[in-house]
ModelCIF file with pLDDT and N, C-alpha, C, O atoms, coordinates in Angstrom:
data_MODEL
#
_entry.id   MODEL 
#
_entity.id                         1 
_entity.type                       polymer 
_entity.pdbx_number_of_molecules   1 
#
_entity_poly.entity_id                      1 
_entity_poly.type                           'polypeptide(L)' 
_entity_poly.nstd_linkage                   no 
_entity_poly.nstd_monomer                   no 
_entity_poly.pdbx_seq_one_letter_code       
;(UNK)(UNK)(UNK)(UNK)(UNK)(UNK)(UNK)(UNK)(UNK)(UNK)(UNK)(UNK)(UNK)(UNK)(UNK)(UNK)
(UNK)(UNK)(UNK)(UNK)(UNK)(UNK)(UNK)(UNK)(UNK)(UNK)(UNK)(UNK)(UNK)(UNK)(UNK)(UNK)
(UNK)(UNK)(UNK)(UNK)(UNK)
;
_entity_poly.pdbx_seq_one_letter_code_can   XXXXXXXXXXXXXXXXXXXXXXXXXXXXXXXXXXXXX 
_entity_poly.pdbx_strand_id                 A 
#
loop_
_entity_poly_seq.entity_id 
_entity_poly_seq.num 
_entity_poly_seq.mon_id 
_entity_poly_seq.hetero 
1 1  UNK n 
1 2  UNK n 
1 3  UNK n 
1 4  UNK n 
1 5  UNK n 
1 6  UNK n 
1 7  UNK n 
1 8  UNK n 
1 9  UNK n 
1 10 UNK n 
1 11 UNK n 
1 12 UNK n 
1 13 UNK n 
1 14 UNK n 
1 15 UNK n 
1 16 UNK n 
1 17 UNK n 
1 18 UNK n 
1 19 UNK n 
1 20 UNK n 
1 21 UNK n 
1 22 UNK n 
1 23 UNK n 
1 24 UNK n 
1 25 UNK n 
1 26 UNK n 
1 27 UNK n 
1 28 UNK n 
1 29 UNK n 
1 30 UNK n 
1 31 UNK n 
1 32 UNK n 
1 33 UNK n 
1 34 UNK n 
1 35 UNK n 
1 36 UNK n 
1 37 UNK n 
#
_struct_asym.id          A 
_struct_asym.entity_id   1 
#
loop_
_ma_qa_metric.id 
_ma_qa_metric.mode 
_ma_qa_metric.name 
_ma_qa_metric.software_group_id 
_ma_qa_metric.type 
1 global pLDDT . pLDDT 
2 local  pLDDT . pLDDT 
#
_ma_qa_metric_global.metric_id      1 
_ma_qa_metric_global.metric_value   94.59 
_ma_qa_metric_global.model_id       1 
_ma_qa_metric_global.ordinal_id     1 
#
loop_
_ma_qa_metric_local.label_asym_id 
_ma_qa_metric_local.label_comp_id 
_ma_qa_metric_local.label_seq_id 
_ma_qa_metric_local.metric_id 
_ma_qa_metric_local.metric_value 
_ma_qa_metric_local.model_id 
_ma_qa_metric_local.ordinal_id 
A UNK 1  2 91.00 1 1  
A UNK 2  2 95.00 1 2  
A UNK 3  2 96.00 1 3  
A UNK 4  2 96.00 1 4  
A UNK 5  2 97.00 1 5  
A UNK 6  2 98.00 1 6  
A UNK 7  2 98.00 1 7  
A UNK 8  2 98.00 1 8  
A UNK 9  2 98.00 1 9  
A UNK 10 2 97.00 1 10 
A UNK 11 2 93.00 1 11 
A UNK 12 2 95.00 1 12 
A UNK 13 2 96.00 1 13 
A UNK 14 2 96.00 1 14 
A UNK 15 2 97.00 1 15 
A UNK 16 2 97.00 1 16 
A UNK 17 2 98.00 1 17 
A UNK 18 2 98.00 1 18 
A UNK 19 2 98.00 1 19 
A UNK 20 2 98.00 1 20 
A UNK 21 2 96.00 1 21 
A UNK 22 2 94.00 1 22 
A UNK 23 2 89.00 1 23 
A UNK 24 2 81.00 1 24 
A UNK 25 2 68.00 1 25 
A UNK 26 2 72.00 1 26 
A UNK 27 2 93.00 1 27 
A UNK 28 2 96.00 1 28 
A UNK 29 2 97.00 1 29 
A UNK 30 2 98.00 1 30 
A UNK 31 2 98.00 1 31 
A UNK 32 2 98.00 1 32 
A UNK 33 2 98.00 1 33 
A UNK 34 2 98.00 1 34 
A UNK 35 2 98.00 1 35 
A UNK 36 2 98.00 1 36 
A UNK 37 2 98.00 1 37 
#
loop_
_atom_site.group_PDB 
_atom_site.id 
_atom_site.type_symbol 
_atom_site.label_atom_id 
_atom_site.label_alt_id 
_atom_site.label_comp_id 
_atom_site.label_asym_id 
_atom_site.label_entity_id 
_atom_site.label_seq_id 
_atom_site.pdbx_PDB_ins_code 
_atom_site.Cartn_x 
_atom_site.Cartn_y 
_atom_site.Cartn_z 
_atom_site.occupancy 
_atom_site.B_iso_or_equiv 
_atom_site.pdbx_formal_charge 
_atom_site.auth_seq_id 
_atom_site.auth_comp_id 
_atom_site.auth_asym_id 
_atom_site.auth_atom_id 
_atom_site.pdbx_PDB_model_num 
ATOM 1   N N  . UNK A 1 1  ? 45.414 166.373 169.361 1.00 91.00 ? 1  UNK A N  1 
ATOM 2   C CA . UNK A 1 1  ? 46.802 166.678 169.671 1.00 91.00 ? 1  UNK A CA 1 
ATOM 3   C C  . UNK A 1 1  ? 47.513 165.606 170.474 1.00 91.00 ? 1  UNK A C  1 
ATOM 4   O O  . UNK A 1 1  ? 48.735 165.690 170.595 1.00 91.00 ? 1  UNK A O  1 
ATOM 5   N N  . UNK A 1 2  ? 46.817 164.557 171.060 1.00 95.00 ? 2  UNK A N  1 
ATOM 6   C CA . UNK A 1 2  ? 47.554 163.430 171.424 1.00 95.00 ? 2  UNK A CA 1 
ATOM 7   C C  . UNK A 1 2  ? 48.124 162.196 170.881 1.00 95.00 ? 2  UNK A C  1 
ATOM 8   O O  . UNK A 1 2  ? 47.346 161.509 170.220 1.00 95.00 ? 2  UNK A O  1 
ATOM 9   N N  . UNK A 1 3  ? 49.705 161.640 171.072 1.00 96.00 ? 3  UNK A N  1 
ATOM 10  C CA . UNK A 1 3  ? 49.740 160.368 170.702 1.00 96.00 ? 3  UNK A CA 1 
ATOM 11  C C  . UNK A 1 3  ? 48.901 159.391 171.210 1.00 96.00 ? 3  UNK A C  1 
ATOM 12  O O  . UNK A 1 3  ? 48.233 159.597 172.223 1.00 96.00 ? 3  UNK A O  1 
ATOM 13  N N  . UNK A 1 4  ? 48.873 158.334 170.593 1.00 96.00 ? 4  UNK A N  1 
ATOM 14  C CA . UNK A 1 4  ? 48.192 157.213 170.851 1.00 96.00 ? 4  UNK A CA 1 
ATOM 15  C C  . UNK A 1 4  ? 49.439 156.366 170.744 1.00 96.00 ? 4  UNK A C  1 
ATOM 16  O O  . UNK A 1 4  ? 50.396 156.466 169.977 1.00 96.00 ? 4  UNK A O  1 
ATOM 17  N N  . UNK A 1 5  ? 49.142 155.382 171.851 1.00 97.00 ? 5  UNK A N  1 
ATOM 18  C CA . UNK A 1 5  ? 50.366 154.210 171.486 1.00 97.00 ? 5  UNK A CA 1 
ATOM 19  C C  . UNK A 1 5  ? 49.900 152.927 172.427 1.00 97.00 ? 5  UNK A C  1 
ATOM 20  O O  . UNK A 1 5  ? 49.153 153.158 173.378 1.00 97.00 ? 5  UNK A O  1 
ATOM 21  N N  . UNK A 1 6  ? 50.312 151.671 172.179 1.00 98.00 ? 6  UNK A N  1 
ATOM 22  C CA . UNK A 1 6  ? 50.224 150.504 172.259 1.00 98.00 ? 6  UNK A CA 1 
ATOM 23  C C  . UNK A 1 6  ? 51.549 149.717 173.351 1.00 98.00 ? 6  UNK A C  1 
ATOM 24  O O  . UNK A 1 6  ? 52.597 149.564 172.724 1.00 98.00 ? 6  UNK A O  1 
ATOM 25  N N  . UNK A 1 7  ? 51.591 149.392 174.340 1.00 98.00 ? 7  UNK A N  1 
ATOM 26  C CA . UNK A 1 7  ? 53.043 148.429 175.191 1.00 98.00 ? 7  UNK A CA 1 
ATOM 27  C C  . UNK A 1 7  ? 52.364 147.363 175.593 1.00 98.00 ? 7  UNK A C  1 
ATOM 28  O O  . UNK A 1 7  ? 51.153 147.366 175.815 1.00 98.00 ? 7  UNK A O  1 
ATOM 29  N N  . UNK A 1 8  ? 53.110 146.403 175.707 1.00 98.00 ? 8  UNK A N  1 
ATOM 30  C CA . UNK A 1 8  ? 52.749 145.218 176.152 1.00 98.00 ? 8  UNK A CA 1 
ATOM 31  C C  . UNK A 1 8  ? 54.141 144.509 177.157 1.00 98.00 ? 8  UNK A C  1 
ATOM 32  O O  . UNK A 1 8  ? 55.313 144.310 176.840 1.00 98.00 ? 8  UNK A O  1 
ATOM 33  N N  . UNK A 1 9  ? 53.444 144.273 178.384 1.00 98.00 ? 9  UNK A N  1 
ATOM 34  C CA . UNK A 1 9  ? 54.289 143.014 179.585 1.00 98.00 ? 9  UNK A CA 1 
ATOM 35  C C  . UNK A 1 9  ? 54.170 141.568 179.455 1.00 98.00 ? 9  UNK A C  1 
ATOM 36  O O  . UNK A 1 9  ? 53.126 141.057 179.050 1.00 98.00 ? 9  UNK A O  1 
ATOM 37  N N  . UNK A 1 10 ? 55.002 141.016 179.721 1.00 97.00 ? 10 UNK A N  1 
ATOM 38  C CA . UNK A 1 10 ? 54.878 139.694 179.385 1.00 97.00 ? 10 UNK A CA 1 
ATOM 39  C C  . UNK A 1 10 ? 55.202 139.621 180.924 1.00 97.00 ? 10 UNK A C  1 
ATOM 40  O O  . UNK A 1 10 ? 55.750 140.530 181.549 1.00 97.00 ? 10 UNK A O  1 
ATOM 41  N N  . UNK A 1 11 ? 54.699 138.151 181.568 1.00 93.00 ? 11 UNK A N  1 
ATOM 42  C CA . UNK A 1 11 ? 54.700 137.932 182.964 1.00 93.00 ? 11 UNK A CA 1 
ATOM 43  C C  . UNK A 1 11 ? 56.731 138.068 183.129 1.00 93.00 ? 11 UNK A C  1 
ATOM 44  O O  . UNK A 1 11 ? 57.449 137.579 182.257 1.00 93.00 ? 11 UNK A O  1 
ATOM 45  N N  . UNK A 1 12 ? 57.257 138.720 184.244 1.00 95.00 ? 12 UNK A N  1 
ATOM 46  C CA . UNK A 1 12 ? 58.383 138.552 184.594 1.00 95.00 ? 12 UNK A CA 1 
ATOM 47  C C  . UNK A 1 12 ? 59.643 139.570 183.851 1.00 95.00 ? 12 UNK A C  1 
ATOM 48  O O  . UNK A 1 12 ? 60.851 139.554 184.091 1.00 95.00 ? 12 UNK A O  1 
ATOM 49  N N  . UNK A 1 13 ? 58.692 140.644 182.642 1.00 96.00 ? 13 UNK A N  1 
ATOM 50  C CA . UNK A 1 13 ? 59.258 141.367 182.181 1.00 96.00 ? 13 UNK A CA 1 
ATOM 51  C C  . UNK A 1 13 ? 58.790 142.650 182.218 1.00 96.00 ? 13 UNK A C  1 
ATOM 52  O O  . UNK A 1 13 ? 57.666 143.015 182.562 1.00 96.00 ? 13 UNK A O  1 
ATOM 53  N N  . UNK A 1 14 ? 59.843 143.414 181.791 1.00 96.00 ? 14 UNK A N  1 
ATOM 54  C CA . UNK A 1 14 ? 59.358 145.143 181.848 1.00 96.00 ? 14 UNK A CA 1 
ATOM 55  C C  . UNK A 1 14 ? 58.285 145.546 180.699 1.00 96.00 ? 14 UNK A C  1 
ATOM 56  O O  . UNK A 1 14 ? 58.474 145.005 179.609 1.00 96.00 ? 14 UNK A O  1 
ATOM 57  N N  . UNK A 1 15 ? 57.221 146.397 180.806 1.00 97.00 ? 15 UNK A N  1 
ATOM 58  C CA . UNK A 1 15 ? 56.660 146.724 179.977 1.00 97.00 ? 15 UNK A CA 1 
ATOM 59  C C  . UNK A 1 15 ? 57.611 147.374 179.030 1.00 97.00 ? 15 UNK A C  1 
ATOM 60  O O  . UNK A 1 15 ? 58.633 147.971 179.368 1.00 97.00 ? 15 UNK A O  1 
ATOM 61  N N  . UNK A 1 16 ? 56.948 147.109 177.161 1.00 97.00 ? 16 UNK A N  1 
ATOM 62  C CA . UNK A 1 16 ? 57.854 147.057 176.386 1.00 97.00 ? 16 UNK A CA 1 
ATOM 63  C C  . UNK A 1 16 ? 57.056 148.102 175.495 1.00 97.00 ? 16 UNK A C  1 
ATOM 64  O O  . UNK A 1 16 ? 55.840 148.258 175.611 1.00 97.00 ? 16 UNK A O  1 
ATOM 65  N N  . UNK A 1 17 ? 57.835 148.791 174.609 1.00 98.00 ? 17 UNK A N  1 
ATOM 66  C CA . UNK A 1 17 ? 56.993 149.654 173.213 1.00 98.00 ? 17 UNK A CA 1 
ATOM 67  C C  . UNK A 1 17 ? 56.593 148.447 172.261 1.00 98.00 ? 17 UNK A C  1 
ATOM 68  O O  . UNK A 1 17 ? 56.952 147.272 172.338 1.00 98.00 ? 17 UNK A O  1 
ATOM 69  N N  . UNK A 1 18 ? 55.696 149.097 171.281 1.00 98.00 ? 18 UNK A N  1 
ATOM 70  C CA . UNK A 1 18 ? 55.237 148.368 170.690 1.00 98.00 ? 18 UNK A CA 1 
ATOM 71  C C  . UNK A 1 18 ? 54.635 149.157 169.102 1.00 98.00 ? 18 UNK A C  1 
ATOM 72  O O  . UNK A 1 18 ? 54.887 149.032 167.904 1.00 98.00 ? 18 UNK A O  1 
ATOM 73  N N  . UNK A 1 19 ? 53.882 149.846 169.805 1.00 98.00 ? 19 UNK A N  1 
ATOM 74  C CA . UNK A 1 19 ? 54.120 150.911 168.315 1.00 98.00 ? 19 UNK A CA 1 
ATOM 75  C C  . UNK A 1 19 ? 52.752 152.384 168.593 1.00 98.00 ? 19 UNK A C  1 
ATOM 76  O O  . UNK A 1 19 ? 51.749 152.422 169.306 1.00 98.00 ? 19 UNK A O  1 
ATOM 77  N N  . UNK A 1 20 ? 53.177 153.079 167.941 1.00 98.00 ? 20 UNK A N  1 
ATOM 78  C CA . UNK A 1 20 ? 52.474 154.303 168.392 1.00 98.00 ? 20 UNK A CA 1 
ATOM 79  C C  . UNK A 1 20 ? 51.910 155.270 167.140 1.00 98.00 ? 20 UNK A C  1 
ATOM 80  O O  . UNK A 1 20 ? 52.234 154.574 166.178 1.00 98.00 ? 20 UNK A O  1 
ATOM 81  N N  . UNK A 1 21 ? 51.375 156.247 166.678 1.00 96.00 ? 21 UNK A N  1 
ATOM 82  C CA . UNK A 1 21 ? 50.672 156.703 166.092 1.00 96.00 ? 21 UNK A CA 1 
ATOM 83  C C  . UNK A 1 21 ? 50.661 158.582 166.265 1.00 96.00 ? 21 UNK A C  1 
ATOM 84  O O  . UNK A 1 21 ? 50.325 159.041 167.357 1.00 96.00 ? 21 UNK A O  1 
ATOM 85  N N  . UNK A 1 22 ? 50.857 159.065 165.688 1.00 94.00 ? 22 UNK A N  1 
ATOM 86  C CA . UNK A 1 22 ? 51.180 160.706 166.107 1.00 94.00 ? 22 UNK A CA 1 
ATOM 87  C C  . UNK A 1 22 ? 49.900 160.769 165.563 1.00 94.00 ? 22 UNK A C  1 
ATOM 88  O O  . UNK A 1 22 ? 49.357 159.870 164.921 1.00 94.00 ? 22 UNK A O  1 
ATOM 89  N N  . UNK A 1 23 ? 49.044 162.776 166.074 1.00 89.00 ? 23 UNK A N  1 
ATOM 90  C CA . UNK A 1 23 ? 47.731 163.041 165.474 1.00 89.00 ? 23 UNK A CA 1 
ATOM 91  C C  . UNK A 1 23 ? 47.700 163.296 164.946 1.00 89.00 ? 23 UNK A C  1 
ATOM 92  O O  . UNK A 1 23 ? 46.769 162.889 164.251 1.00 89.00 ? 23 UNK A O  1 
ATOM 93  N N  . UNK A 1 24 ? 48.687 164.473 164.277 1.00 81.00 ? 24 UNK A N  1 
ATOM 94  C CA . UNK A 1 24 ? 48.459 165.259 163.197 1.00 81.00 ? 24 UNK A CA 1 
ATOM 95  C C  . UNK A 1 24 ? 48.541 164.841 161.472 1.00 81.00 ? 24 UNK A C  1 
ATOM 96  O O  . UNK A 1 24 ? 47.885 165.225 160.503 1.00 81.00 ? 24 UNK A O  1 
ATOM 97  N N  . UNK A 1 25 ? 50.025 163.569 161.675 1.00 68.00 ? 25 UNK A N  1 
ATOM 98  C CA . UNK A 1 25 ? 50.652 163.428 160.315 1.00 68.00 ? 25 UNK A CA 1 
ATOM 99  C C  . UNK A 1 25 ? 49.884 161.906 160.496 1.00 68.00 ? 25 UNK A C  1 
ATOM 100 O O  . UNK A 1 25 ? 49.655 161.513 159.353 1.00 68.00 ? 25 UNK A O  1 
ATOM 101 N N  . UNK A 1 26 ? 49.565 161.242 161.154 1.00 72.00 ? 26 UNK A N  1 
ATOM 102 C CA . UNK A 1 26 ? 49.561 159.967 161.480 1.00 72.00 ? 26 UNK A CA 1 
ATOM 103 C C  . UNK A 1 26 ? 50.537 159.199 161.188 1.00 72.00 ? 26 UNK A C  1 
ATOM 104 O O  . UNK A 1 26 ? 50.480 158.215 160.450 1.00 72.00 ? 26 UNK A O  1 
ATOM 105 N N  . UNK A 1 27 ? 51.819 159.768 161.963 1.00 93.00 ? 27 UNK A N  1 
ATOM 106 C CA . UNK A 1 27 ? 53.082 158.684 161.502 1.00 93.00 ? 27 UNK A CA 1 
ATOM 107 C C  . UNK A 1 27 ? 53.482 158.047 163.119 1.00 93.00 ? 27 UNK A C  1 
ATOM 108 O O  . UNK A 1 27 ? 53.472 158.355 164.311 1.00 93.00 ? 27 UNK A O  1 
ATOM 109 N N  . UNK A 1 28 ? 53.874 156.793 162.051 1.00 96.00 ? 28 UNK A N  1 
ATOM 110 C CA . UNK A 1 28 ? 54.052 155.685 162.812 1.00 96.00 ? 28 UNK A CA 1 
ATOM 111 C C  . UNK A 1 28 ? 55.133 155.342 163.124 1.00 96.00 ? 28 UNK A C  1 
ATOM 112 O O  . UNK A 1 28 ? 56.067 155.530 162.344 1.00 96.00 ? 28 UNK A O  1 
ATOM 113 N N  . UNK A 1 29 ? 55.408 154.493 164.856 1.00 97.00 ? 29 UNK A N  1 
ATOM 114 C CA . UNK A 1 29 ? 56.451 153.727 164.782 1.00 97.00 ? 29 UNK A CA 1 
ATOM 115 C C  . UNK A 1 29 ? 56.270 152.379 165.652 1.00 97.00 ? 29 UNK A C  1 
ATOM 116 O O  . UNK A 1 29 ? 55.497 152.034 166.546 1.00 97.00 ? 29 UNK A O  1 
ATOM 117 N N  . UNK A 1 30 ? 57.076 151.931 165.139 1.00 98.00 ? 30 UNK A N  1 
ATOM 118 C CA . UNK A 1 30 ? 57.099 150.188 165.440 1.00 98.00 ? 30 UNK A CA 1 
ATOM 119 C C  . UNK A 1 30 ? 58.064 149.913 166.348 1.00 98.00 ? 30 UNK A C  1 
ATOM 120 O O  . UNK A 1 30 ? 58.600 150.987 166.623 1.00 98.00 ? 30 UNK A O  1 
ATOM 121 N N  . UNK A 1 31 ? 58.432 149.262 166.796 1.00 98.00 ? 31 UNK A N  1 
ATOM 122 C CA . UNK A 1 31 ? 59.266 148.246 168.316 1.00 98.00 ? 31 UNK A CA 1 
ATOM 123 C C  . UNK A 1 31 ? 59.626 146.990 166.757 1.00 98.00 ? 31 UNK A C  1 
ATOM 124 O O  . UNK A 1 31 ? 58.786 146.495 166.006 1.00 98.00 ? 31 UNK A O  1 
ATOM 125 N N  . UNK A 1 32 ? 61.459 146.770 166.729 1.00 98.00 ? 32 UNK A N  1 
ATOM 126 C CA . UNK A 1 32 ? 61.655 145.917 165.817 1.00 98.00 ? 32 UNK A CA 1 
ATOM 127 C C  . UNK A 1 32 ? 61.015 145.013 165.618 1.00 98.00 ? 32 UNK A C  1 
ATOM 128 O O  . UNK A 1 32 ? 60.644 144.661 164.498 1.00 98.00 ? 32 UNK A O  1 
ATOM 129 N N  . UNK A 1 33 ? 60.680 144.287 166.986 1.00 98.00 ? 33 UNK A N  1 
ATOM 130 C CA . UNK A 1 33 ? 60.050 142.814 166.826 1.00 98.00 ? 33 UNK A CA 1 
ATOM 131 C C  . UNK A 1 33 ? 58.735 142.922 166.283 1.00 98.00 ? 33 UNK A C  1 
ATOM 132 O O  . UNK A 1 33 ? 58.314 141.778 166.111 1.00 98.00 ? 33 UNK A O  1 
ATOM 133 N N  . UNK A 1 34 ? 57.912 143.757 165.941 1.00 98.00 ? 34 UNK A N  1 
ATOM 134 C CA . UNK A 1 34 ? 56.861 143.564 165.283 1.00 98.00 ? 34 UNK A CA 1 
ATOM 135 C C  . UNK A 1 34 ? 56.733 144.612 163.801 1.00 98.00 ? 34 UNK A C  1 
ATOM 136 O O  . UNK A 1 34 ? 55.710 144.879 163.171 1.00 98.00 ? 34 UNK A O  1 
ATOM 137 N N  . UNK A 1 35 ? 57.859 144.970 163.590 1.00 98.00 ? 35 UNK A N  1 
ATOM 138 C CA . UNK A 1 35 ? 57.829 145.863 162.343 1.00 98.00 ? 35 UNK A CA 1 
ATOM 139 C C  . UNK A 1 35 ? 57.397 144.812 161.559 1.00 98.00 ? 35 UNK A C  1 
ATOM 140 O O  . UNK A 1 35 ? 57.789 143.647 161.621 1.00 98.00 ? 35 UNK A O  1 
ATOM 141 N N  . UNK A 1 36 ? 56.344 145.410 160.619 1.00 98.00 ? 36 UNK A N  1 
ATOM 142 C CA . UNK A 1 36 ? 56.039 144.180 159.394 1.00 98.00 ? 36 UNK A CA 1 
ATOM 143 C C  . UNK A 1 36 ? 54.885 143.118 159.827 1.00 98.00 ? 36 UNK A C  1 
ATOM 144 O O  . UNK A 1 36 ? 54.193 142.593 158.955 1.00 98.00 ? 36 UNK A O  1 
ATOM 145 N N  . UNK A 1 37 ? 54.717 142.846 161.096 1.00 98.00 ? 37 UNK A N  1 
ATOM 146 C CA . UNK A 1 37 ? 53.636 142.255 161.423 1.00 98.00 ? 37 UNK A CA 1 
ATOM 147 C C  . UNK A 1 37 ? 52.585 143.083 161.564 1.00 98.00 ? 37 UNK A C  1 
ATOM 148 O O  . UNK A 1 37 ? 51.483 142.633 161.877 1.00 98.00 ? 37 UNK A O  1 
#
């Protein structure tokens, strides 16, 4: 029943989304800058 998800800081910045994973349906979402990567 938990998300799972992924953020990343870069030195001097706010931690950022990045992309995450629901349990049930396993749907996804992405942070623009890495949609597609």
């Amino acid at each position: 029943g938990y998300a799972m998800g992924w953020f990343r800081q870069a030195p001097g910045k706010e931690r950022e989304f990045v992309a995450a994973i629901s349990w049930s349906l396993s749907t996804t979402y992405y942070s623009d800058s890495v949609t597609g990567r």
